[in-house]
PDB file of N, CA and C in Angstrom:
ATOM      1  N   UNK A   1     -92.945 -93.003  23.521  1.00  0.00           N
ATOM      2  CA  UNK A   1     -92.223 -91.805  23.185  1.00  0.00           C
ATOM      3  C   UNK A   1     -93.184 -90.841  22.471  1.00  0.00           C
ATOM      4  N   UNK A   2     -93.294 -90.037  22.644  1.00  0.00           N
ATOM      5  CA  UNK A   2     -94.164 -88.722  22.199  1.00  0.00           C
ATOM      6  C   UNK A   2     -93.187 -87.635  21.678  1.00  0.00           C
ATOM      7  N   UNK A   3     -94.139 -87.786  19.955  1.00  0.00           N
ATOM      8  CA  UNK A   3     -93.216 -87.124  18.855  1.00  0.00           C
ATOM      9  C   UNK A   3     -93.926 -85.710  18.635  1.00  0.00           C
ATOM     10  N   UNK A   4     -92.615 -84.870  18.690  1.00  0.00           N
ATOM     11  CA  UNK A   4     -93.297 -83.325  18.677  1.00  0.00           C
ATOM     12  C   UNK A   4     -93.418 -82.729  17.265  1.00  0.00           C
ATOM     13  N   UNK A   5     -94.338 -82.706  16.512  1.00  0.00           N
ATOM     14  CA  UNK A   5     -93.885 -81.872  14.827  1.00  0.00           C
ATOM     15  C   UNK A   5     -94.002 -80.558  15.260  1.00  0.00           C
ATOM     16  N   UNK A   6     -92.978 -79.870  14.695  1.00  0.00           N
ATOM     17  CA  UNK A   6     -93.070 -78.710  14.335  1.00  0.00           C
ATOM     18  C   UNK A   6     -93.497 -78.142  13.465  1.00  0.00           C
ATOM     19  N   UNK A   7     -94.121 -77.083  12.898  1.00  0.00           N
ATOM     20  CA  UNK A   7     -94.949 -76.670  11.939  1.00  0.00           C
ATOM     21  C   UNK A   7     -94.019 -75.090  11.822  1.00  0.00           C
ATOM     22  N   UNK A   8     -93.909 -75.040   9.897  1.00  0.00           N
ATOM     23  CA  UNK A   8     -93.436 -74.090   9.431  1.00  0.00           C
ATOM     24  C   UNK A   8     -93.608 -73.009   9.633  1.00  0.00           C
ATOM     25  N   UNK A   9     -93.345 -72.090   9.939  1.00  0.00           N
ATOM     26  CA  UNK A   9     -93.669 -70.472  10.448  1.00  0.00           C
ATOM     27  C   UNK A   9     -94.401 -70.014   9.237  1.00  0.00           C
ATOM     28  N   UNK A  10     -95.385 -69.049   9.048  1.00  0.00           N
ATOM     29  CA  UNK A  10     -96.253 -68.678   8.021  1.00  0.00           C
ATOM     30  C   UNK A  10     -95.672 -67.479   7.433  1.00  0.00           C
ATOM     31  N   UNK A  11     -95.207 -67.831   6.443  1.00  0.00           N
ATOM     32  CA  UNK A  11     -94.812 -66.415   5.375  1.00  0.00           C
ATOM     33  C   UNK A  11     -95.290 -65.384   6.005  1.00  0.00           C
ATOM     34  N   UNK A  12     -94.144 -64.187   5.858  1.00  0.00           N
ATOM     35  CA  UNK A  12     -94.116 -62.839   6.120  1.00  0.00           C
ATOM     36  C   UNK A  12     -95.572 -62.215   5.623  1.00  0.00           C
ATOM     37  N   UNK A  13     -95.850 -62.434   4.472  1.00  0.00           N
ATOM     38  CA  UNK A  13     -96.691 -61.486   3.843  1.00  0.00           C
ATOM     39  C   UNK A  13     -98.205 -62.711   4.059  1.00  0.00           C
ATOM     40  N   UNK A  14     -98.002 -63.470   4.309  1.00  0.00           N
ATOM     41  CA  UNK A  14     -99.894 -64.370   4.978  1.00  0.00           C
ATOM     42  C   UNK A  14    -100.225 -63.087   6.326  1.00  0.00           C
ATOM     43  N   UNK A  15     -98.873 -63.448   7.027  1.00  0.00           N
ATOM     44  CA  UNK A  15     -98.804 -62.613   8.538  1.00  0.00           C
ATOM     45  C   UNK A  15     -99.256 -61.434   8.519  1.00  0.00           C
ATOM     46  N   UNK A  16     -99.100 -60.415   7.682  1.00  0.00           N
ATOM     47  CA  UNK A  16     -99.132 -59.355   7.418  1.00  0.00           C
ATOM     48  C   UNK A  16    -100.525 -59.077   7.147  1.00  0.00           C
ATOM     49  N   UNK A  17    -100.992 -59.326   5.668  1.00  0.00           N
ATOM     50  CA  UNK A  17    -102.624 -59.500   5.213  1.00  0.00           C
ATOM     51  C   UNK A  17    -103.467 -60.336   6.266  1.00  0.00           C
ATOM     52  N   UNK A  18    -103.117 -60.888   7.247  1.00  0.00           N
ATOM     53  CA  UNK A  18    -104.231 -61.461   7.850  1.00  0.00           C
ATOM     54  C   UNK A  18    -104.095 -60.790   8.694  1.00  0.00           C
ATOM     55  N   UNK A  19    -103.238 -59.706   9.585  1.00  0.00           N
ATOM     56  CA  UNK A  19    -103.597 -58.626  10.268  1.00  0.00           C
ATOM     57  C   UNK A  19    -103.775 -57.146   9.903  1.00  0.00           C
ATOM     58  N   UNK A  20    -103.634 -57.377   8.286  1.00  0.00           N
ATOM     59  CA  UNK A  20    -104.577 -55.940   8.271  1.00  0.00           C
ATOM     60  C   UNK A  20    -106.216 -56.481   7.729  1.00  0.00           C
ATOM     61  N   UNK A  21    -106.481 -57.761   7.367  1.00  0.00           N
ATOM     62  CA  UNK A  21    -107.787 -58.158   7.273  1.00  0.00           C
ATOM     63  C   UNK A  21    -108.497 -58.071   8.724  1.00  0.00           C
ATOM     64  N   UNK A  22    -107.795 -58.979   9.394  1.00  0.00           N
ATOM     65  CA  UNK A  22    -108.242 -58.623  11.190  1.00  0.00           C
ATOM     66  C   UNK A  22    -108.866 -57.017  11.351  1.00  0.00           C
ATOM     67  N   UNK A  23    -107.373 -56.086  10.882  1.00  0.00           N
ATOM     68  CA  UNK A  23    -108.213 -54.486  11.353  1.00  0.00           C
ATOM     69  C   UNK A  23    -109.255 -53.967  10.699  1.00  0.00           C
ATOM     70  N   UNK A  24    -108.731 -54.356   9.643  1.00  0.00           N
ATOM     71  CA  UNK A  24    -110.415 -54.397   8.605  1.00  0.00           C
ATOM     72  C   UNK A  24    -111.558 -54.476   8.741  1.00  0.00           C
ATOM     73  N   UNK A  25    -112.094 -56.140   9.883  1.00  0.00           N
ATOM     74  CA  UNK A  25    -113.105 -56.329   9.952  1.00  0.00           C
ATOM     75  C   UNK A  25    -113.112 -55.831  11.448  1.00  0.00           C
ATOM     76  N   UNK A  26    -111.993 -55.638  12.296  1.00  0.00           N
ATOM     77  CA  UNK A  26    -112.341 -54.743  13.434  1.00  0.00           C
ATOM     78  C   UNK A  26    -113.177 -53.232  13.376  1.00  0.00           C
ATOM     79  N   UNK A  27    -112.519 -52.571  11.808  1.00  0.00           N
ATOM     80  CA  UNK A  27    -112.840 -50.950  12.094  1.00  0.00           C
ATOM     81  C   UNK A  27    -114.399 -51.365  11.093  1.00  0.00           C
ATOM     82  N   UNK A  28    -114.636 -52.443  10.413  1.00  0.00           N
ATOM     83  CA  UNK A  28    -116.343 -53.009   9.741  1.00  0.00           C
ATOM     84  C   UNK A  28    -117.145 -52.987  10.845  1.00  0.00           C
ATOM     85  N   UNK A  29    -117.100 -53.742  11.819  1.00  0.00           N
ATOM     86  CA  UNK A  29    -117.578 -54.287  12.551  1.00  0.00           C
ATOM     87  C   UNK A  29    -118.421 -53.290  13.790  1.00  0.00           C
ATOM     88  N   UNK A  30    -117.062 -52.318  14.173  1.00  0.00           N
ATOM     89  CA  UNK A  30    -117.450 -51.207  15.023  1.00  0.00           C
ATOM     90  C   UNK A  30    -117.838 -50.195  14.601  1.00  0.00           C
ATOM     91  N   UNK A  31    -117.976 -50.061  13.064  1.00  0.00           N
ATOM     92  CA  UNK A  31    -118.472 -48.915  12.647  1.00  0.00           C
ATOM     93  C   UNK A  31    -120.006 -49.321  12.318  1.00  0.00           C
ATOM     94  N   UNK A  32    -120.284 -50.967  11.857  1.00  0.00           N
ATOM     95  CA  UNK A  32    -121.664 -51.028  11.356  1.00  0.00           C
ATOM     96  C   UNK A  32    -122.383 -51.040  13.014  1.00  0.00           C
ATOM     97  N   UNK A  33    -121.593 -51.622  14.232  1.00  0.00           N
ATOM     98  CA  UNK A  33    -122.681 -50.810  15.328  1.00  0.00           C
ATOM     99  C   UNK A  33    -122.655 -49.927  16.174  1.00  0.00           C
ATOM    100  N   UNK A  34    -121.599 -49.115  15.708  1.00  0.00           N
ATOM    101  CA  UNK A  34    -121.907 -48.108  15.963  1.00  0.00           C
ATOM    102  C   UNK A  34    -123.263 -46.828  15.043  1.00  0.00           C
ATOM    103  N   UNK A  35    -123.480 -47.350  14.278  1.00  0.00           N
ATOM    104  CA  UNK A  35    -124.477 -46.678  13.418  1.00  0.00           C
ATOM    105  C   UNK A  35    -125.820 -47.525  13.262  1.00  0.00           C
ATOM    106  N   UNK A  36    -125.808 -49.058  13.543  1.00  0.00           N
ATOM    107  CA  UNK A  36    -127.045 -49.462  13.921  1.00  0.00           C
ATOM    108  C   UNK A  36    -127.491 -48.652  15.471  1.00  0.00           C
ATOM    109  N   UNK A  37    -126.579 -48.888  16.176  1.00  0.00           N
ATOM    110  CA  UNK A  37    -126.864 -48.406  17.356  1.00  0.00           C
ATOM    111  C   UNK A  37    -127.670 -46.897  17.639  1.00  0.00           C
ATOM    112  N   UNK A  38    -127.079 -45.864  16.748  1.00  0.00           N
ATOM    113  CA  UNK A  38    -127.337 -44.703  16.146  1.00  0.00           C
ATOM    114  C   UNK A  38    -128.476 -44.768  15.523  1.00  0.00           C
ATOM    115  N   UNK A  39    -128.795 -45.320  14.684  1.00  0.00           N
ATOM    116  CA  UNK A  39    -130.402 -45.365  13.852  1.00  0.00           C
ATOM    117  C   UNK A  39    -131.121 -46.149  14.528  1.00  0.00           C
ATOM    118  N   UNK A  40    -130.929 -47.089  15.691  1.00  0.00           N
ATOM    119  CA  UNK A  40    -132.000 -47.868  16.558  1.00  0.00           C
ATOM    120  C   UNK A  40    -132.273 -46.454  17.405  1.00  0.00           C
ATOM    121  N   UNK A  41    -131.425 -45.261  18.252  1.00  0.00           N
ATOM    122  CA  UNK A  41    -131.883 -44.807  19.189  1.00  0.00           C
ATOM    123  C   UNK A  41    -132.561 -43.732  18.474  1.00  0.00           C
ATOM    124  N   UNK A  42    -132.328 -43.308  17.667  1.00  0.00           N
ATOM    125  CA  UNK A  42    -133.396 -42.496  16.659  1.00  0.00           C
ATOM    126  C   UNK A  42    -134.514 -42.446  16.113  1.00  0.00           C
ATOM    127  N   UNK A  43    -134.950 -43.900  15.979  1.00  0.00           N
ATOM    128  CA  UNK A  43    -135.830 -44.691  15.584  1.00  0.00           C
ATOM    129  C   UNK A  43    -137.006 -44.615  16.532  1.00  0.00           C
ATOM    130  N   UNK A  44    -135.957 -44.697  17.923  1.00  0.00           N
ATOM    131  CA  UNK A  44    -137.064 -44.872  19.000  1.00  0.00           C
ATOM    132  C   UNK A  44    -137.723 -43.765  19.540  1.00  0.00           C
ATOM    133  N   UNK A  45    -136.334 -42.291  19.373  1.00  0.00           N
ATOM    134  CA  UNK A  45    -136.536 -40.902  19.955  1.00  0.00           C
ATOM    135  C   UNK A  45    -137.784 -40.590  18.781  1.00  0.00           C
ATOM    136  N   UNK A  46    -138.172 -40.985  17.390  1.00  0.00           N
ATOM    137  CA  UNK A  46    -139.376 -40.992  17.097  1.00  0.00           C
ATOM    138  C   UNK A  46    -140.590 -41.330  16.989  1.00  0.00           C
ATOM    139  N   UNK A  47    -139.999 -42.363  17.070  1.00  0.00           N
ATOM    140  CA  UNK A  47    -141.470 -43.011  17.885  1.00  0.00           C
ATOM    141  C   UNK A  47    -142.011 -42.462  18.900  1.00  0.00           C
ATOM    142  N   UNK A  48    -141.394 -42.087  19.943  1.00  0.00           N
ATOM    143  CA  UNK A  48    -142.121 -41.369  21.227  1.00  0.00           C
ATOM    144  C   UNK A  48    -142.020 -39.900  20.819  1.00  0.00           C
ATOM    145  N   UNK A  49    -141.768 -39.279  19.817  1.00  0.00           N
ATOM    146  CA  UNK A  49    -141.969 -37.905  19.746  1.00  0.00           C
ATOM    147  C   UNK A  49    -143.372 -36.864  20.010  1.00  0.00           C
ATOM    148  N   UNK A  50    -144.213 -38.318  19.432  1.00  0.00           N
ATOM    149  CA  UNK A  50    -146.131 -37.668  19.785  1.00  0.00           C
ATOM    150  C   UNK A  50    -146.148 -37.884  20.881  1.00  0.00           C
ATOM    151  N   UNK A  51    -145.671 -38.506  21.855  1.00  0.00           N
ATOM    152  CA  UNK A  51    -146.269 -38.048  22.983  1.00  0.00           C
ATOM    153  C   UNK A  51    -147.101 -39.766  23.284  1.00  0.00           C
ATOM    154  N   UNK A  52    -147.068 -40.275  22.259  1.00  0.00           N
ATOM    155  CA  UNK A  52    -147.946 -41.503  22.687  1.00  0.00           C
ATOM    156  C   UNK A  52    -146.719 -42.222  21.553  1.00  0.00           C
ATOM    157  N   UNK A  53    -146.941 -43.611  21.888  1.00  0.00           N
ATOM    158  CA  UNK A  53    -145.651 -44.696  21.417  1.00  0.00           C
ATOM    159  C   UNK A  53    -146.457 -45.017  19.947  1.00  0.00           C
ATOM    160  N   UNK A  54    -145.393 -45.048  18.667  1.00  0.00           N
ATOM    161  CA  UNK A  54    -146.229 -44.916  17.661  1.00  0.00           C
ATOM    162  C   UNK A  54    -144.982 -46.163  16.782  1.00  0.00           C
ATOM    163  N   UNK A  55    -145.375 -47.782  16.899  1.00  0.00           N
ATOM    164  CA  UNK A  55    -144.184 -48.872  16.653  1.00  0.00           C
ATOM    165  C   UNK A  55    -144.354 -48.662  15.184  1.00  0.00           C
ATOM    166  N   UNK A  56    -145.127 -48.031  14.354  1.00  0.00           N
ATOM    167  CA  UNK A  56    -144.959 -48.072  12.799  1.00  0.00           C
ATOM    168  C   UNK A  56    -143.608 -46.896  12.694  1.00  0.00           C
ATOM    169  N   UNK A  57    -143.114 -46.518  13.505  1.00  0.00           N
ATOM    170  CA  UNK A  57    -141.993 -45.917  13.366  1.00  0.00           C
ATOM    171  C   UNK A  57    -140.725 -46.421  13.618  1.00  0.00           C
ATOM    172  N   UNK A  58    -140.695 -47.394  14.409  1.00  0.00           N
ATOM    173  CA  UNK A  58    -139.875 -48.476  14.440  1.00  0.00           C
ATOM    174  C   UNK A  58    -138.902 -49.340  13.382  1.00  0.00           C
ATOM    175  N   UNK A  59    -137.797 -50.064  13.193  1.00  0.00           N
ATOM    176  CA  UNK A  59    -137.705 -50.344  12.150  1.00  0.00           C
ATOM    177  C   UNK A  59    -138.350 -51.832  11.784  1.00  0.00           C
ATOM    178  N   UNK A  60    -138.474 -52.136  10.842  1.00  0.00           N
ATOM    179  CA  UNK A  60    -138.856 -53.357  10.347  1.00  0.00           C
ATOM    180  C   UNK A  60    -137.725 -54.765  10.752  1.00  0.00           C
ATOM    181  N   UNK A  61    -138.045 -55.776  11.533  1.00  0.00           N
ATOM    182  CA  UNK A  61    -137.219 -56.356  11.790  1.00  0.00           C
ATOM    183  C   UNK A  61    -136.212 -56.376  12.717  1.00  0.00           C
ATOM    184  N   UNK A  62    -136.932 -55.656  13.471  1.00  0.00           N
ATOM    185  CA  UNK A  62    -135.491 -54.671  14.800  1.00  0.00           C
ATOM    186  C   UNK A  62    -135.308 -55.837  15.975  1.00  0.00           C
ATOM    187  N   UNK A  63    -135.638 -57.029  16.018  1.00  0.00           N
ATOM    188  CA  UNK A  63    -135.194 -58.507  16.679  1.00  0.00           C
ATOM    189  C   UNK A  63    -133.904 -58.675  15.918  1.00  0.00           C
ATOM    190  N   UNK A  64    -133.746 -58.851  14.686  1.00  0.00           N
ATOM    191  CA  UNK A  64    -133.461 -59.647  13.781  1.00  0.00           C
ATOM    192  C   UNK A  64    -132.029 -58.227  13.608  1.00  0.00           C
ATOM    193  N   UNK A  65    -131.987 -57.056  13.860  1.00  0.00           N
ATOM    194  CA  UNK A  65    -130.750 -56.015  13.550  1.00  0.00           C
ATOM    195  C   UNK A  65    -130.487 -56.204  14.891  1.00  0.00           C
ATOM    196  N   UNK A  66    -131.249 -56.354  15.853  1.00  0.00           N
ATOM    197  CA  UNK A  66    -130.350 -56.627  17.284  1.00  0.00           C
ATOM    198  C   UNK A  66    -129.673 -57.352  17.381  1.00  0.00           C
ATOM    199  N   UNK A  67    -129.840 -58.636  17.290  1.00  0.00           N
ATOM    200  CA  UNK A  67    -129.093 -59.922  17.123  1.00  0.00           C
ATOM    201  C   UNK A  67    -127.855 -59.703  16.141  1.00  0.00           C
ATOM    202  N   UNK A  68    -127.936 -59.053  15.073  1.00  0.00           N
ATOM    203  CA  UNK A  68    -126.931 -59.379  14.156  1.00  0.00           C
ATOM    204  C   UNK A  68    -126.000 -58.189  14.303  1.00  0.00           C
ATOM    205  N   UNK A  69    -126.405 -57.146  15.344  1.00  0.00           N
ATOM    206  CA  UNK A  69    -125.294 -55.948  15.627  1.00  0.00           C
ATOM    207  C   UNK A  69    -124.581 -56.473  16.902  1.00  0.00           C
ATOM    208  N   UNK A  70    -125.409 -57.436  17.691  1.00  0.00           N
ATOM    209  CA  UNK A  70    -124.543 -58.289  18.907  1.00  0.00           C
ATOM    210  C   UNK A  70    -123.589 -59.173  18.368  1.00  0.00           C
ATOM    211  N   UNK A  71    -123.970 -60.010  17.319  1.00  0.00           N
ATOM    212  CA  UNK A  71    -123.239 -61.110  16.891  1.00  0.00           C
ATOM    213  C   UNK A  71    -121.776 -60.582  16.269  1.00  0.00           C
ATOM    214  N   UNK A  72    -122.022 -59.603  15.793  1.00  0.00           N
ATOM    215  CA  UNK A  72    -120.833 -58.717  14.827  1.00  0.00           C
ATOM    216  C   UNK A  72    -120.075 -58.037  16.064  1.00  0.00           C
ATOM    217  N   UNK A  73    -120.525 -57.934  16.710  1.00  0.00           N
ATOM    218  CA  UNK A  73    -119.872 -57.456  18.060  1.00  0.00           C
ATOM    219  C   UNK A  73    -119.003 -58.181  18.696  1.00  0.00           C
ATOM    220  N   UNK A  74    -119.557 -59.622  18.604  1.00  0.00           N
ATOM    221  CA  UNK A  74    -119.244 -60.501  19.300  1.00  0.00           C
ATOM    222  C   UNK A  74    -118.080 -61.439  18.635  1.00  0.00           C
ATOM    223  N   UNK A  75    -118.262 -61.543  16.953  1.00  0.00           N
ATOM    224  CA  UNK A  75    -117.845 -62.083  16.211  1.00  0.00           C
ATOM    225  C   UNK A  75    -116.140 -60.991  16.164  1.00  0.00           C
ATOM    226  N   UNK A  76    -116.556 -59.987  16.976  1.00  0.00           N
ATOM    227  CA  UNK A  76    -114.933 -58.765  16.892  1.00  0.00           C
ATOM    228  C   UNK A  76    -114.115 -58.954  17.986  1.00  0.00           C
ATOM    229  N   UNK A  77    -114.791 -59.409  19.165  1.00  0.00           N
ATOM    230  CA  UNK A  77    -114.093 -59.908  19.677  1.00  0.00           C
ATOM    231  C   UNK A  77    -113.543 -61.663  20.217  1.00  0.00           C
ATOM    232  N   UNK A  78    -114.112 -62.331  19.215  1.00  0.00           N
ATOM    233  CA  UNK A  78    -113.555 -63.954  19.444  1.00  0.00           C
ATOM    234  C   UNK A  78    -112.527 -63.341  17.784  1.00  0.00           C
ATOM    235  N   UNK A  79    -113.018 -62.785  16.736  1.00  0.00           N
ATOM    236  CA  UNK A  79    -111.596 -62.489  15.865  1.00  0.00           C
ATOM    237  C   UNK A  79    -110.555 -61.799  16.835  1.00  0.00           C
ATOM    238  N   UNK A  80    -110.864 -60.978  17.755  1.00  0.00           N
ATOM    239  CA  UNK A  80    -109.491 -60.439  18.522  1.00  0.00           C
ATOM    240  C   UNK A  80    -108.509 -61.024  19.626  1.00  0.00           C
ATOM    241  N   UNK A  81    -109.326 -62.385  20.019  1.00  0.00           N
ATOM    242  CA  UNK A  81    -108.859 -63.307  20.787  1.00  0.00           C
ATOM    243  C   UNK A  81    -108.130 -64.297  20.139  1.00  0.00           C
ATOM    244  N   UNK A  82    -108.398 -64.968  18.449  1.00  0.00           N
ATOM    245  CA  UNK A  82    -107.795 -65.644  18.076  1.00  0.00           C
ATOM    246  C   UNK A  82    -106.528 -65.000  16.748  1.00  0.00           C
ATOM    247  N   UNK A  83    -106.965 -63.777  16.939  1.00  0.00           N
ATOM    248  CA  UNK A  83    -105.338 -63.466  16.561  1.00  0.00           C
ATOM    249  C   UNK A  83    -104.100 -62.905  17.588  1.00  0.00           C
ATOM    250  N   UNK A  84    -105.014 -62.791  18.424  1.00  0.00           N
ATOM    251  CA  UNK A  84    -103.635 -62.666  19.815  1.00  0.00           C
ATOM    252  C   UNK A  84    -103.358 -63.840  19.950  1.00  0.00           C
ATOM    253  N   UNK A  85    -104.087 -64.910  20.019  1.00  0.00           N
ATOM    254  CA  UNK A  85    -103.499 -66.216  20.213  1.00  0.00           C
ATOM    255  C   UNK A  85    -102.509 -66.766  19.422  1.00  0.00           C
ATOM    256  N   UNK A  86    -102.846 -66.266  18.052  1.00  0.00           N
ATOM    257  CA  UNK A  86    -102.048 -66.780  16.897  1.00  0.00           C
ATOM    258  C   UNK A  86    -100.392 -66.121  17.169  1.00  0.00           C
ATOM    259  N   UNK A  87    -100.272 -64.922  17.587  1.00  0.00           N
ATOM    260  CA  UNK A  87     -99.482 -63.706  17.589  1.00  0.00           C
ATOM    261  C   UNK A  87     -98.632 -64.429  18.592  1.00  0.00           C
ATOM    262  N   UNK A  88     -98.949 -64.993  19.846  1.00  0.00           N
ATOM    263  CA  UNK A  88     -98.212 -65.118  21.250  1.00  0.00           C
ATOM    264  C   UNK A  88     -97.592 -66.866  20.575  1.00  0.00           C
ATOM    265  N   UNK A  89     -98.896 -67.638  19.971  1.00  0.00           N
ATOM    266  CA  UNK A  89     -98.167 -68.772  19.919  1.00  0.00           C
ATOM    267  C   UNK A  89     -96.715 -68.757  18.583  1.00  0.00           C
ATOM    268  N   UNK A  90     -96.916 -68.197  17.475  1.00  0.00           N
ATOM    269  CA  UNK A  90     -95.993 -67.639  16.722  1.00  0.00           C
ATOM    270  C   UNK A  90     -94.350 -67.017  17.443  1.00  0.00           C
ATOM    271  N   UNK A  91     -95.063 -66.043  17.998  1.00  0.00           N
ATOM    272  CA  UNK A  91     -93.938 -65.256  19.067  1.00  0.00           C
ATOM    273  C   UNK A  91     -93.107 -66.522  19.934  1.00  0.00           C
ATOM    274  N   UNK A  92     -94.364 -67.381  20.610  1.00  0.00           N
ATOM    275  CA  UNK A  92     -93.103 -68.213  21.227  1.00  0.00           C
ATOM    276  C   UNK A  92     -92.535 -69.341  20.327  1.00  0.00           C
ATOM    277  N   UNK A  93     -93.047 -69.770  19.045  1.00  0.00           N
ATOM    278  CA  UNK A  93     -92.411 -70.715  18.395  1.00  0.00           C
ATOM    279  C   UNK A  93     -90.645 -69.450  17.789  1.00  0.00           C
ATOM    280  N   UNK A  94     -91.191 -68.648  17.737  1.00  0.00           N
ATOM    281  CA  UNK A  94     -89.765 -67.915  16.841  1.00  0.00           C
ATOM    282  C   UNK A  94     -88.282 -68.234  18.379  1.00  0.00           C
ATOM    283  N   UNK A  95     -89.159 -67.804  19.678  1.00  0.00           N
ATOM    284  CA  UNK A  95     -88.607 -68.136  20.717  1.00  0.00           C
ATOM    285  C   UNK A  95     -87.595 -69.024  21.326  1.00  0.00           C
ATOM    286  N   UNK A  96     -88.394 -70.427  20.958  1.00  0.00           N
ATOM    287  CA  UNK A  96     -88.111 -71.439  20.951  1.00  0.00           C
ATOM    288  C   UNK A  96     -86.799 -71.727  20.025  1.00  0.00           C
ATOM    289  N   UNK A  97     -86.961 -71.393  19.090  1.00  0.00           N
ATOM    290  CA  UNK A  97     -86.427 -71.869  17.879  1.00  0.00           C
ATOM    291  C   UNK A  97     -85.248 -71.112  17.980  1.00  0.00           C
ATOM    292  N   UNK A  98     -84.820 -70.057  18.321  1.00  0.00           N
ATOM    293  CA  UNK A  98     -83.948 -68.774  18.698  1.00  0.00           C
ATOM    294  C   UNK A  98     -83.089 -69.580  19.537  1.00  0.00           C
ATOM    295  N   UNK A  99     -83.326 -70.432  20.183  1.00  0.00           N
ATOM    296  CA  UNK A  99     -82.272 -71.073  21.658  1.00  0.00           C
ATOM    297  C   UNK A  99     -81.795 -72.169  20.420  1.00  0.00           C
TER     298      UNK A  99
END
């Protein structure tokens, strides 16, 4: 026989703060690359401004801001996948429970 637990629905106000933390680090997230993104292509439009490629104009570490403006990117959307998940499985436990 296979026993089903049910698990308590999460307070109104957890629900709440963990989706305006979610938008939080959504509107963090797209704003820090959108402005790395912005100071990388700037970075570069000076570097080639002489006419010859000049990498001391470059930023320091620009492997290391690539990676971590992808990851934050990336990290926005697996947070946006696991609060829809949370949202639909919630939605159908209230569902369930409604019959």
């Amino acid at each position: 026989m296979t026993r089903v637990i049910a698990t308590a629905p999460l307070p109104r106000a957890v629900v709440v703060a963990t989706w305006v933390l979610a938008c939080l680090c959504n509107v963090v997230f797209a704003i820090f690359f959108a402005l790395y993104t912005a100071a990388d292509e700037w970075a570069v439009n000076r570097s080639e401004a002489t006419g010859a490629f000049d990498p001391s104009q470059l930023f320091p570490h620009d492997v290391a801001l690539w990676l971590i403006a992808r990851a934050a990117l990336g990290l926005l959307v697996v947070l946006d996948a696991v609060g829809i998940a949370l949202f639909l499985r919630g939605h159908r436990q209230r569902v369930t429970g409604a019959r």
